[in-house]
N, C-alpha and C. Protein backbone atom coordinates (compact mmCIF):
# COMPACT_ATOMS: atom_id res chain seq x y z
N UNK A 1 0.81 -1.19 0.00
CA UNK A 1 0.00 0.00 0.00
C UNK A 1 0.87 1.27 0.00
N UNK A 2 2.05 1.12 0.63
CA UNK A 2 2.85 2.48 0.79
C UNK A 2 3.38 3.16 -0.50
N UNK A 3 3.71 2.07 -1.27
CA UNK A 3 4.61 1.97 -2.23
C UNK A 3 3.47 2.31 -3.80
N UNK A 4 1.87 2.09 -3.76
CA UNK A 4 0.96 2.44 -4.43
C UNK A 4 0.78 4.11 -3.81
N UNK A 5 1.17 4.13 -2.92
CA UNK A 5 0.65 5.88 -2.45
C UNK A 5 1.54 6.73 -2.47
N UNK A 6 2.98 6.00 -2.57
CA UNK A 6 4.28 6.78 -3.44
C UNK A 6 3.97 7.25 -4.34
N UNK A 7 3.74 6.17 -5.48
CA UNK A 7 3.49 6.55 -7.13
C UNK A 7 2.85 7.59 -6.78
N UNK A 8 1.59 7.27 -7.01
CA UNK A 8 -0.13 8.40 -6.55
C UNK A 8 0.80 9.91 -6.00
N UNK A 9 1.22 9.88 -5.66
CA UNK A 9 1.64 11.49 -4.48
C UNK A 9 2.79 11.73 -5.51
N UNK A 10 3.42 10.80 -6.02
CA UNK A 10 4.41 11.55 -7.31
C UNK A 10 4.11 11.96 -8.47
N UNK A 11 3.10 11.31 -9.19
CA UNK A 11 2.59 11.68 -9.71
C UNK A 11 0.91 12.76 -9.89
N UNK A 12 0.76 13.40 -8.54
CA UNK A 12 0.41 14.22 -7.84
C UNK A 12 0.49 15.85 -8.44
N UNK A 13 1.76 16.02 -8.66
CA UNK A 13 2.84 17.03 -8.83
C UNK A 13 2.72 17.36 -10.60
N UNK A 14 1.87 18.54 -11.29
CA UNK A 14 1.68 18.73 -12.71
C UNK A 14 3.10 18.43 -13.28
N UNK A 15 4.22 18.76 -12.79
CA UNK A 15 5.57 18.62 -13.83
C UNK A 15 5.78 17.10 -13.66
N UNK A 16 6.00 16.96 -12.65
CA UNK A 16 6.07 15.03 -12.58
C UNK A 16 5.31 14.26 -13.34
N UNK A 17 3.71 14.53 -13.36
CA UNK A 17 2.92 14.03 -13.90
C UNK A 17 3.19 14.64 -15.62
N UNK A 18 4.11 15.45 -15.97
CA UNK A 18 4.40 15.82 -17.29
C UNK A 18 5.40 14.33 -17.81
N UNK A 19 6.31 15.11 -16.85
CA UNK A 19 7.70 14.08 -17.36
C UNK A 19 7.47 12.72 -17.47
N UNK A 20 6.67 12.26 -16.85
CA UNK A 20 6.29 10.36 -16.91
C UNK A 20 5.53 10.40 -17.85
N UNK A 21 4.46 11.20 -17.82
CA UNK A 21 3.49 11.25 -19.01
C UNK A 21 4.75 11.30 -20.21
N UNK A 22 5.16 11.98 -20.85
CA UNK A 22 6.89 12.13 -21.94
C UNK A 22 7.38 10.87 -21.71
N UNK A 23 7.90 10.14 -20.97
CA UNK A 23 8.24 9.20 -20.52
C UNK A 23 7.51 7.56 -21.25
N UNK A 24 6.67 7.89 -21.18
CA UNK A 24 5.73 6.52 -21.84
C UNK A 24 6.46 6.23 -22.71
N UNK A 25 6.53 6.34 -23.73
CA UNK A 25 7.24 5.84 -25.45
C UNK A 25 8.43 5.75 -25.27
N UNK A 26 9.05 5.90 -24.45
CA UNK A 26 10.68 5.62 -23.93
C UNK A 26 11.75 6.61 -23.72
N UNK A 27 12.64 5.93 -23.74
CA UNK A 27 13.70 7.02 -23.06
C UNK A 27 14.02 8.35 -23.77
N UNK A 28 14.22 9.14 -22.53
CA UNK A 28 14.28 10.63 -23.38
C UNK A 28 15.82 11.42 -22.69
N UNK A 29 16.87 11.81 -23.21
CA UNK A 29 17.55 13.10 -22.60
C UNK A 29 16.94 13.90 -22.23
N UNK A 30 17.04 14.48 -20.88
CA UNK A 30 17.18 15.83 -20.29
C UNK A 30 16.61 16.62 -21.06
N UNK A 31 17.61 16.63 -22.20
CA UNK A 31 17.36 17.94 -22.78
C UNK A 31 16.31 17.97 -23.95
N UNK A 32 15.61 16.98 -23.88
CA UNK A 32 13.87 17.05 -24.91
C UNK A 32 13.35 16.57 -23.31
N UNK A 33 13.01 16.43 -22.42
CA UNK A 33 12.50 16.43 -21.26
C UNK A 33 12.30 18.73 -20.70
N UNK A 34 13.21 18.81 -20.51
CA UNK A 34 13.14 20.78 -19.99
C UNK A 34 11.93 21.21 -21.07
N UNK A 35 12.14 21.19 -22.89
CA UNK A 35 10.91 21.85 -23.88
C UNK A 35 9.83 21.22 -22.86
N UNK A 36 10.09 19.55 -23.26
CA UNK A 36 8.46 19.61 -23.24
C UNK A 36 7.11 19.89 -21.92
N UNK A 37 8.07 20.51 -20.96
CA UNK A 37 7.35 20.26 -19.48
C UNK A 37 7.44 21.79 -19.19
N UNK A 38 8.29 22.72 -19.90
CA UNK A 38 8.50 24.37 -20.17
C UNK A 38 8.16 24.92 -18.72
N UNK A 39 9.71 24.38 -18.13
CA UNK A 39 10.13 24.39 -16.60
C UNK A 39 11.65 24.73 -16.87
N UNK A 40 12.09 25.41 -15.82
CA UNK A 40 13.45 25.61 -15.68
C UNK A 40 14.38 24.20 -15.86
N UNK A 41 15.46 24.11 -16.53
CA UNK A 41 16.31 23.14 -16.07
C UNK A 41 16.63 22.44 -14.53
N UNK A 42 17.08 23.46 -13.60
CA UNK A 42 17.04 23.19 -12.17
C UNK A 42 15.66 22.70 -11.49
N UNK A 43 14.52 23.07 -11.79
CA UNK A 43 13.37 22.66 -11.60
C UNK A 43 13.28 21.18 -12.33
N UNK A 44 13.55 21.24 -13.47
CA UNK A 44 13.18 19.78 -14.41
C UNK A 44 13.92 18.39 -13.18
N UNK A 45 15.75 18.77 -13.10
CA UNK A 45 16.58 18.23 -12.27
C UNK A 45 15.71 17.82 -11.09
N UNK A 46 15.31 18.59 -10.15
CA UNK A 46 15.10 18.45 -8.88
C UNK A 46 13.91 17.61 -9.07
N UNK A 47 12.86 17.30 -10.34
CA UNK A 47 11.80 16.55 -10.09
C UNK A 47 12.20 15.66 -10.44
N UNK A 48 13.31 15.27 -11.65
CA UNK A 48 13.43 14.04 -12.05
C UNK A 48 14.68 13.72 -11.22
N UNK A 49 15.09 13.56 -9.86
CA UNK A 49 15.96 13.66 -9.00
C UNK A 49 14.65 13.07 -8.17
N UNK A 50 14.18 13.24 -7.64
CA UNK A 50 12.93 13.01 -6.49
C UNK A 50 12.31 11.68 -7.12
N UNK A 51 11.91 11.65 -8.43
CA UNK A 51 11.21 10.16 -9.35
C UNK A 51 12.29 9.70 -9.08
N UNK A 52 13.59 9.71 -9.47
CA UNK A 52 14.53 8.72 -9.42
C UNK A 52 14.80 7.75 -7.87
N UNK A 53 15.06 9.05 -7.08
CA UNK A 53 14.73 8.34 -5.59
C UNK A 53 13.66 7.67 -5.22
N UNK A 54 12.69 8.23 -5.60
CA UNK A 54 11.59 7.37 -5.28
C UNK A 54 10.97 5.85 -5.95
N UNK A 55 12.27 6.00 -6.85
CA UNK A 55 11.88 4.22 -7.81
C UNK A 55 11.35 3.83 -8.64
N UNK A 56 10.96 5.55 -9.09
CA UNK A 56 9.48 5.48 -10.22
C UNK A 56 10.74 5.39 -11.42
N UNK A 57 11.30 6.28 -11.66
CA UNK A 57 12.30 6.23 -13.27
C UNK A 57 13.75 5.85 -12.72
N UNK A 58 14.62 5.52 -13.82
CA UNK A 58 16.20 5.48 -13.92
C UNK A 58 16.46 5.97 -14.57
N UNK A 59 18.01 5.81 -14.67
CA UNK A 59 18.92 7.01 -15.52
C UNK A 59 20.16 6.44 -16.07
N UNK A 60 20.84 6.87 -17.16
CA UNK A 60 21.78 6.33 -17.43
C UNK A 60 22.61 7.57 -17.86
N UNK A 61 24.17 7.42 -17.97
CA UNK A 61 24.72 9.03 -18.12
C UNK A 61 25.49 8.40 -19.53
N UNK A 62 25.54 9.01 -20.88
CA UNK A 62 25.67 8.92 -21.85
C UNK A 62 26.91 10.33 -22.33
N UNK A 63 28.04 10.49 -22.00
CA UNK A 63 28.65 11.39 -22.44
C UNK A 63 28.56 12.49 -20.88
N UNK A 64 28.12 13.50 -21.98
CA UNK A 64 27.32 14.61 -21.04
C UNK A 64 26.01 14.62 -21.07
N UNK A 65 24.87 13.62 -21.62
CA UNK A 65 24.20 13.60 -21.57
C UNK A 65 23.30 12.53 -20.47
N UNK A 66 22.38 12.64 -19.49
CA UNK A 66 21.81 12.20 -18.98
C UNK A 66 20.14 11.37 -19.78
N UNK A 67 20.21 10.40 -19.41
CA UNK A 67 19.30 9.97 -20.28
C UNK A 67 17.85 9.47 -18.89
N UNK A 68 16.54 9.46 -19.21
CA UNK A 68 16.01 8.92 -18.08
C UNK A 68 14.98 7.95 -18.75
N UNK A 69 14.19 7.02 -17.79
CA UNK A 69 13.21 6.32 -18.61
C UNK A 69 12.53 5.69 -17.19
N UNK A 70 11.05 4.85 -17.35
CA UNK A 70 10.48 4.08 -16.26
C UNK A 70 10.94 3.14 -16.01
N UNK A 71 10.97 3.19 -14.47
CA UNK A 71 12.05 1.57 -14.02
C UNK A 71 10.48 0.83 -13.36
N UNK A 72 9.45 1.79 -12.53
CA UNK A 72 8.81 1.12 -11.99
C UNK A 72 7.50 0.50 -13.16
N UNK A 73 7.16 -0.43 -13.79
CA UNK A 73 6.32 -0.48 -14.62
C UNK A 73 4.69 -0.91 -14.21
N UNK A 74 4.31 -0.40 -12.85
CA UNK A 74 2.91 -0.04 -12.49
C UNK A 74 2.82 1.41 -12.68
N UNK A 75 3.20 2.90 -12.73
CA UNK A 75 3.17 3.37 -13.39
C UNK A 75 2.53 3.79 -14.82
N UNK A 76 2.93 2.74 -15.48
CA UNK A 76 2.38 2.22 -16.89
C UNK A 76 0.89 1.76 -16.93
N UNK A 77 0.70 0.87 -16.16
CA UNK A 77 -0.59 0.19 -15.35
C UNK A 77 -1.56 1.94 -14.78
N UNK A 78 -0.99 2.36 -14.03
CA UNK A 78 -1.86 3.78 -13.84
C UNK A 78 -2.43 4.95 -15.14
N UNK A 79 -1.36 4.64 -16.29
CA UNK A 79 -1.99 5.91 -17.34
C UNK A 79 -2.72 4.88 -17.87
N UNK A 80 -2.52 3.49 -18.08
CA UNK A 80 -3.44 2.41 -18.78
C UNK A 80 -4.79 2.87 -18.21
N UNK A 81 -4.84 2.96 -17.08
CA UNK A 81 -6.29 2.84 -16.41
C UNK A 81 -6.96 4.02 -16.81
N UNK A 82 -5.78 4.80 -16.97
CA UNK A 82 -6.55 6.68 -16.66
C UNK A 82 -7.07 6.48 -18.74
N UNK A 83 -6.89 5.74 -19.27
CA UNK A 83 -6.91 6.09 -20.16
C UNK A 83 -6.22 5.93 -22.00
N UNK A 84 -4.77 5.91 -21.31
CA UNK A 84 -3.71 6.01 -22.32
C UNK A 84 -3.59 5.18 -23.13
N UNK A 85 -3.77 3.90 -23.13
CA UNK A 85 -3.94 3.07 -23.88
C UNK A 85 -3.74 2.99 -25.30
N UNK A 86 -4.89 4.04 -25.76
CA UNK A 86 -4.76 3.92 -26.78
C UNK A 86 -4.38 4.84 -27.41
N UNK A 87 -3.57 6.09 -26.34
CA UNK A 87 -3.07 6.89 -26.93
C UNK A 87 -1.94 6.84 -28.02
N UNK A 88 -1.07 7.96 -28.35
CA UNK A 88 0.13 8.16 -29.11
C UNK A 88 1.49 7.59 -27.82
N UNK A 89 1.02 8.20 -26.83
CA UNK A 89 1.85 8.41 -25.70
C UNK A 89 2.47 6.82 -25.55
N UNK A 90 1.41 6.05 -25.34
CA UNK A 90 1.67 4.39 -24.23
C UNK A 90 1.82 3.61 -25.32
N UNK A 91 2.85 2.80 -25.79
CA UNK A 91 3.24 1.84 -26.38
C UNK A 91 3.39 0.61 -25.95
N UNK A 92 3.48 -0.25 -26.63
CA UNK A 92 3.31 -1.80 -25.96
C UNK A 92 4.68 -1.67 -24.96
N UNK A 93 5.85 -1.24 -25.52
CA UNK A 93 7.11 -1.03 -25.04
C UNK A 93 7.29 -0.87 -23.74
N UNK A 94 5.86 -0.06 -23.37
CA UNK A 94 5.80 0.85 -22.07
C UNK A 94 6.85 0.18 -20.89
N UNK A 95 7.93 0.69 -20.66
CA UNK A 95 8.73 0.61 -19.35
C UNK A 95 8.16 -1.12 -18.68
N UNK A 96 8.06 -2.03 -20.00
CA UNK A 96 7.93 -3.49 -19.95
C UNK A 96 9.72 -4.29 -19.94
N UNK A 97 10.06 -4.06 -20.56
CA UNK A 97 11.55 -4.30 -20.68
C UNK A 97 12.48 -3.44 -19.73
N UNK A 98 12.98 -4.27 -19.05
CA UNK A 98 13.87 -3.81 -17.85
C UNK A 98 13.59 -3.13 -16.94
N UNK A 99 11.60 -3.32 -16.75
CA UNK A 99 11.25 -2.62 -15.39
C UNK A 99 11.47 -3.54 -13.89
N UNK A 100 11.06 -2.80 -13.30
CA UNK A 100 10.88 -3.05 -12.19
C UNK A 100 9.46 -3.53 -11.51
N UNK A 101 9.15 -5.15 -11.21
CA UNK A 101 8.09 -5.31 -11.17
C UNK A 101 8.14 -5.40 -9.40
N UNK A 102 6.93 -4.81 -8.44
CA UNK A 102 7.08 -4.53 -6.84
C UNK A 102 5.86 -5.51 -7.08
């Protein structure tokens, strides 16, 4: 239950709930993550810094580039429900491969 009321309260938060929403179709740099959520860099950091701690996404560092994507794949299961499905956004792909199943 704790760990369902994590997600829920992280994705709570309109920019959080941006970046995961971006997040669906797979991994993105940083730097197409800041356009599409049209938040400061330091702001973008500090939320996708907080998802990361909290277990919802991972990261991989590519150069100078930071790359992020979904590790937890209930997540995926939550925009399914809300909807997404059959969006552009949620792909079969969805954070299925190399998630994290709790």
């Amino acid at each position: 239950m704790e760990e369902t009321l994590k997600i829920l309260k992280a994705l709570s938060d309109e920019t959080r709930l941006k970046i995961v929403e971006f997040l669906l179709d797979g991994e993105k740099c940083v730097c197409e993550i800041i356009p599409h959520v049209k938040r400061t860099q330091s702001t973008v950091s500090i939320h996708l810094g907080k998802l990361e701690s909290w277990g919802i996404l991972k990261s991989r560092r590519d150069g100078k580039k930071i790359f992020y994507k979904i590790k937890d794949y209930r997540v995926c299961d939550i925009f399914k429900a809300l909807g997404h499905s059959e969006g552009k956004n949620l792909k079969k792909t969805c954070c299925m491969k190399g998630g994290v199943k709790k």
